[in-house]
Protein backbone atom coordinates (compact mmCIF):
# COMPACT_ATOMS: atom_id res chain seq x y z
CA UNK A 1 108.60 99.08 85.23
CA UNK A 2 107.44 102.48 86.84
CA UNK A 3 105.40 100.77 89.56
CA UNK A 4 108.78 99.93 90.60
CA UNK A 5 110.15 103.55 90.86
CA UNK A 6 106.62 104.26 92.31
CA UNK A 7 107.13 101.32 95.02
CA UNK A 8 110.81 101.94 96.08
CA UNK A 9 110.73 102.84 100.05
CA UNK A 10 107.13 104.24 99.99
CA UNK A 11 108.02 108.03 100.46
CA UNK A 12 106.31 110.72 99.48
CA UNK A 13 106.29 111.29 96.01
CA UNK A 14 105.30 114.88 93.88
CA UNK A 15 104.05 114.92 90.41
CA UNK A 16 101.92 117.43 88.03
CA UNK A 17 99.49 117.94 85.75
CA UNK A 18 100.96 117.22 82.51
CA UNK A 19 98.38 117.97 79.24
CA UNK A 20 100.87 117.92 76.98
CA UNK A 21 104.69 116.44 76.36
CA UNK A 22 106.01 120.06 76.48
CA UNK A 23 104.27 119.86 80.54
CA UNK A 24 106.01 116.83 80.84
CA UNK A 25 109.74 118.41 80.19
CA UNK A 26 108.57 121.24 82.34
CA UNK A 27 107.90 118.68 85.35
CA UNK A 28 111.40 117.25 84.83
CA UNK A 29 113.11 120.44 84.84
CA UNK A 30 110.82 121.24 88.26
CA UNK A 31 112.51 118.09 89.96
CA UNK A 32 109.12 116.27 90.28
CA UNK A 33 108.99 112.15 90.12
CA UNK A 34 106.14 111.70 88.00
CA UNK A 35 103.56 113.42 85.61
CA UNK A 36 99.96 113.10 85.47
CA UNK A 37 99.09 112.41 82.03
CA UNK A 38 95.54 113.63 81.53
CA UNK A 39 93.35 111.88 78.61
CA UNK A 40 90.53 113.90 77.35
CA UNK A 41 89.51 111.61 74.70
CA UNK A 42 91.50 108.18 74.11
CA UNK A 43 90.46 108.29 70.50
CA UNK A 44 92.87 110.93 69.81
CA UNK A 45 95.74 110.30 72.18
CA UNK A 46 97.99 108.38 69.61
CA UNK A 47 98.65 111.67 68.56
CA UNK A 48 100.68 112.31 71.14
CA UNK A 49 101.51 108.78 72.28
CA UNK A 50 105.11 108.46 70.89
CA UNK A 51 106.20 111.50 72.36
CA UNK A 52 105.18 110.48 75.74
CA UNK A 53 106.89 107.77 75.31
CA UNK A 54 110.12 109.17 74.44
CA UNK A 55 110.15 111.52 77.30
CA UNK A 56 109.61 108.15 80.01
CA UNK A 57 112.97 106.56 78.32
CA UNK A 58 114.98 109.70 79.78
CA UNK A 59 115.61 109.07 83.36
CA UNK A 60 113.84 107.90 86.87
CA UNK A 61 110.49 109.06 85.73
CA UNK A 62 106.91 107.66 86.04
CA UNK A 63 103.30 108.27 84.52
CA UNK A 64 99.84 107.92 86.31
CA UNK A 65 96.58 108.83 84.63
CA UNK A 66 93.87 110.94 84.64
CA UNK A 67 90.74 109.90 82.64
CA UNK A 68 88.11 111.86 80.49
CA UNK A 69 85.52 113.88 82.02
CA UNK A 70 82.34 112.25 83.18
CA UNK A 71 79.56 114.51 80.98
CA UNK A 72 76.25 114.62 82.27
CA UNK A 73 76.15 112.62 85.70
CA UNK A 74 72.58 111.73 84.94
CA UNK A 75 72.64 110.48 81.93
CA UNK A 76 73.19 106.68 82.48
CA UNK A 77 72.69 105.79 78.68
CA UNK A 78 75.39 108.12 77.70
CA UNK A 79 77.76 107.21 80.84
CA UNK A 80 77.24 103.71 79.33
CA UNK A 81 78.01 103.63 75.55
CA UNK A 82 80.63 106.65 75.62
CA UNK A 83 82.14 107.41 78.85
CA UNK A 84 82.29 103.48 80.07
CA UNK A 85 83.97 102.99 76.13
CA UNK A 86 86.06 105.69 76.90
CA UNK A 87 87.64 104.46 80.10
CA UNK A 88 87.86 100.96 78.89
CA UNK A 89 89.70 102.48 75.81
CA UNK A 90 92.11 104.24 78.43
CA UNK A 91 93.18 101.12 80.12
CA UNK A 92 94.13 99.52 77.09
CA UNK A 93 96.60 102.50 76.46
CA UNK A 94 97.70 102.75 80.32
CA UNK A 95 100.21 100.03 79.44
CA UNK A 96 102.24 101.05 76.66
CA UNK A 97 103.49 104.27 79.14
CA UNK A 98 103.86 101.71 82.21
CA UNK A 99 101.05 103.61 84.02
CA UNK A 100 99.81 101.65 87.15
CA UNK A 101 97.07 104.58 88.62
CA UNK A 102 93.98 105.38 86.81
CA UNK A 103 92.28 109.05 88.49
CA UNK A 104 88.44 109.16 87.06
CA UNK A 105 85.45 111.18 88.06
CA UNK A 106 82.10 109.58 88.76
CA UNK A 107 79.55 111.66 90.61
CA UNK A 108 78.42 109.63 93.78
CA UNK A 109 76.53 112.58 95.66
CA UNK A 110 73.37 110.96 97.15
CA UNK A 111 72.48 115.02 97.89
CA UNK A 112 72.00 115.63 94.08
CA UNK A 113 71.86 112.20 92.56
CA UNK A 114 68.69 109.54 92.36
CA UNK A 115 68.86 106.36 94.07
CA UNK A 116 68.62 104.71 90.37
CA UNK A 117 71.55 106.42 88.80
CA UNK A 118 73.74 105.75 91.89
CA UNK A 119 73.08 101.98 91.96
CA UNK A 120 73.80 101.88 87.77
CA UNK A 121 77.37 103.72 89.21
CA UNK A 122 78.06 101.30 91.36
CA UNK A 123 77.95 98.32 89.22
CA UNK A 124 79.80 100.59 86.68
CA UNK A 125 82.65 100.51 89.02
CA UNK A 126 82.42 97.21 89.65
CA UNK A 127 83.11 96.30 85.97
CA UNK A 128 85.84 99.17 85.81
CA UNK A 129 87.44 97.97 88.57
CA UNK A 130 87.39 94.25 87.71
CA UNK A 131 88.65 95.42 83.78
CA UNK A 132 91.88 97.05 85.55
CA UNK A 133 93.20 94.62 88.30
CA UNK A 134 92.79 91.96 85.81
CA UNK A 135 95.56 94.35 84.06
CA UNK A 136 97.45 95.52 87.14
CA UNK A 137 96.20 98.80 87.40
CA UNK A 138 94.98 100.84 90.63
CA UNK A 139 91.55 102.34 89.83
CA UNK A 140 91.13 105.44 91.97
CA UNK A 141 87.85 107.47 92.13
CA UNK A 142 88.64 110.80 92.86
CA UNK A 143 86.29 112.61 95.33
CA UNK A 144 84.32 115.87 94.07
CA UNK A 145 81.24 116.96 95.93
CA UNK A 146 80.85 113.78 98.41
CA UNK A 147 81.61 113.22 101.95
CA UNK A 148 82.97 109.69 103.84
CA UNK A 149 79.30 108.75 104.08
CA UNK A 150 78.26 109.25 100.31
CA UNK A 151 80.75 106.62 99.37
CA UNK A 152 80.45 104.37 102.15
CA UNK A 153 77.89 101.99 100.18
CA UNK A 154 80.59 102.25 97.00
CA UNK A 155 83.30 100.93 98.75
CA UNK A 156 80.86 98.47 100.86
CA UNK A 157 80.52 97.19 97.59
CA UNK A 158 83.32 97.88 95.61
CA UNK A 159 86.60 95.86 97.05
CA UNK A 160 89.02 96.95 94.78
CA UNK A 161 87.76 99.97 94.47
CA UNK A 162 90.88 103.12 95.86
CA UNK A 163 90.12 106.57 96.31
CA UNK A 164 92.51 109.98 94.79
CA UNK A 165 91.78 112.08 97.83
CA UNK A 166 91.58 115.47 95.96
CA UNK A 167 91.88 118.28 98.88
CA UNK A 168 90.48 120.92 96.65
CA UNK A 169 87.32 119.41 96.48
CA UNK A 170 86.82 118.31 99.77
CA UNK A 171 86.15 122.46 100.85
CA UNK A 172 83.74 123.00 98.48
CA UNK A 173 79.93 122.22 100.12
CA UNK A 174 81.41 121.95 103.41
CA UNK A 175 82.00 123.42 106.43
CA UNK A 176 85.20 121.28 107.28
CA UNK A 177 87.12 119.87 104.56
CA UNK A 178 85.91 116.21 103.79
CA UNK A 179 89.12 114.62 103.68
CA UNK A 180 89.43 114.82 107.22
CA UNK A 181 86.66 112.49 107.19
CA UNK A 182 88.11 110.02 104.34
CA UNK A 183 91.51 109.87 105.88
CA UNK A 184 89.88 108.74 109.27
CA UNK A 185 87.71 105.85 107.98
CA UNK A 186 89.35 104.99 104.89
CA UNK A 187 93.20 105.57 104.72
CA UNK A 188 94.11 102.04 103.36
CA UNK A 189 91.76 103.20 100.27
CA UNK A 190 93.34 106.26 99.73
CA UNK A 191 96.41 105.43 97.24
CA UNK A 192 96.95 109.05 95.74
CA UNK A 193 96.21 112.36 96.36
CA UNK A 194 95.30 115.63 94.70
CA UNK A 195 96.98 118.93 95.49
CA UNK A 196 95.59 122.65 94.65
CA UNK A 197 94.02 125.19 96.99
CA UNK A 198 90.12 127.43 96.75
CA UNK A 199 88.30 129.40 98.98
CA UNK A 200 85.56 127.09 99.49
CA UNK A 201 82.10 127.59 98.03
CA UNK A 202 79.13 125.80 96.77
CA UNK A 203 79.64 125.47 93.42
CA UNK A 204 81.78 123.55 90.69
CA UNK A 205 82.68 127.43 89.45
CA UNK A 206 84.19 127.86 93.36
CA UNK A 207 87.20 125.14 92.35
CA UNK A 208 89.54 127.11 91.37
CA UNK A 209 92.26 124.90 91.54
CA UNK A 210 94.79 127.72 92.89
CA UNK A 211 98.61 127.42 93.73
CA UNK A 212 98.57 126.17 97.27
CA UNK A 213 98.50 129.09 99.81
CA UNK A 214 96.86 131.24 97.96
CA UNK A 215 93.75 130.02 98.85
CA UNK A 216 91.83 129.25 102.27
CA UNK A 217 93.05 125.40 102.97
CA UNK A 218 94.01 124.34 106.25
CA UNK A 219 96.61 122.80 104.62
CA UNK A 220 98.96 122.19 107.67
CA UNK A 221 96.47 120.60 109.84
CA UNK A 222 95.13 118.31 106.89
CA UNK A 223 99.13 116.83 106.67
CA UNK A 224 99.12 116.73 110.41
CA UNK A 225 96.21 114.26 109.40
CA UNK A 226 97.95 112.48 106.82
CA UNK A 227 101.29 112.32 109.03
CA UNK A 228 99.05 110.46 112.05
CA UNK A 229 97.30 107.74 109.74
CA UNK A 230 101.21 107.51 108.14
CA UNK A 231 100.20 108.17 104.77
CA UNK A 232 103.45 107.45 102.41
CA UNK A 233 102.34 108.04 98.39
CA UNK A 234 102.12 110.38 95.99
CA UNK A 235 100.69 113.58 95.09
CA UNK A 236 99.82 115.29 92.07
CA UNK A 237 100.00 119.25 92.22
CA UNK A 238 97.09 119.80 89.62
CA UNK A 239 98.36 123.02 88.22
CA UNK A 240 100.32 124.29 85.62
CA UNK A 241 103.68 124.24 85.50
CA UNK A 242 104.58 127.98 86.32
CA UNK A 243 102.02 127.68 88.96
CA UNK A 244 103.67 125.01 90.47
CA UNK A 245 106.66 126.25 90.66
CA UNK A 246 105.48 129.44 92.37
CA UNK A 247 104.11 127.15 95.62
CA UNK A 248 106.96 124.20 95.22
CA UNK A 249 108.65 125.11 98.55
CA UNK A 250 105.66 125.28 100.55
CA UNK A 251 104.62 122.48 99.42
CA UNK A 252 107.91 120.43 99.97
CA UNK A 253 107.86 122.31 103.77
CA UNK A 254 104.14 120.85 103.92
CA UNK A 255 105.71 117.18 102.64
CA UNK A 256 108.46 117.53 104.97
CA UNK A 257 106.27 117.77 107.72
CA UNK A 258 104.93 114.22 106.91
């Protein structure tokens, strides 16, 4: 099972972006552990199912997940009949590729979001996250605009509820880097992490998601972090293959460091 390969001695372990089988070979040849497989729309993903599944079979190799995009934030009738279908539809694949880590996006910015719509989230996660641990699967929201104390009341409330610490977003609307923040009040919730670099900004259009280095990212003193609350997991690189491949070392300096 891959939450086996995932378990074995708790080291750091690197994965990528994988959008397509052809990524996946590309990961291999890279030396990564893992690929994550990114879902768009479940309805179609048979398409591609079987050839995913042929490409696990070949070696010490592992999937995690990223779901669909969220649409509108706002819109809780829509986040309820389609993108609540869509997840639930996602977790009933997970298993046939032995994936054990769902990655989703669910706006939880108080600064930009009604009281209303965030309490609907919250109870949306709490079904979500029930759904998957009934299955075995780690549900991780990933972070995009929000700080430690916009998701404060979701984990309050939310026990099984893990967090994909995504170190891209956390410089964009900041002055320091949010996950400085997560990592020191939350580092048992953070089970995986997100890799790519930006110059910061204030905007969705400022996440570039650039090779690491060639952006502005502390990225040295944010591992210090990671190496003091003894953070042993895995990371995605969330860029193409050539572009991971261009910033591989540093980043293996970077997990050496750890």
């Amino acid at each position: 099972m891959a939450v086996l390969r995932w378990d074995i001695n708790r080291k750091i372990l690197l994965g990528g972006t994988a959008r397509s089988p052809d990524d996946v070979i590309s990961l291999k040849k890279l030396g990564l552990q893992f690929a994550e497989i990114t879902i768009p729309d479940p309805a179609d993903f048979h398409l591609l199912q079987d050839d995913y599944r042929a490409l696990l079979s070949e070696g010490d190799f592992f999937y995690f997940c990223h779901g669909p995009r969220e649409g509108n934030p706002n819109d809780v009738h829509t986040l309820e009949t389609v993108y609540f279908q869509k997840l639930m539809q996602v977790l009933a694949i997970m298993p046939d590729l032995e994936m054990r880590l769902l990655t989703f996006h669910l706006w939880m910015d108080s600064r930009f979001l009604p009281e209303e719509t965030i309490a609907y989230k919250i109870g949306f996660l709490e079904r979500l996250t029930k759904k998957a641990c009934a299955s075995g699967i780690t549900v991780c929201l990933e972070n995009l605009s929000e700080n430690v104390f916009h998701l404060e009341r979701v984990f309050a409330a939310v026990a099984g509820l893990n967090l994909t610490l995504d170190l891209g977003h956390g410089e964009i609307l900041t002055n320091e880097n949010t996950s400085f923040g997560f990592l020191e009040k939350y580092p048992d919730r953070i089970k995986h992490i997100h890799l790519h670099d930006n110059h910061g900004g204030v905007s969705r259009d400022d996440d570039l998601h650039l090779p690491m280095g060639e952006g502005k990212i502390d990225f040295h003193k944010i591992f210090q972090k990671l190496h003091a609350v003894h953070y042993k997991g895995t990371m995605t690189l969330e860029l193409r293959p050539a572009e991971i491949e261009s910033c591989l070392g540093y980043v293996k300096e970077l997990v050496d460091s750890i």
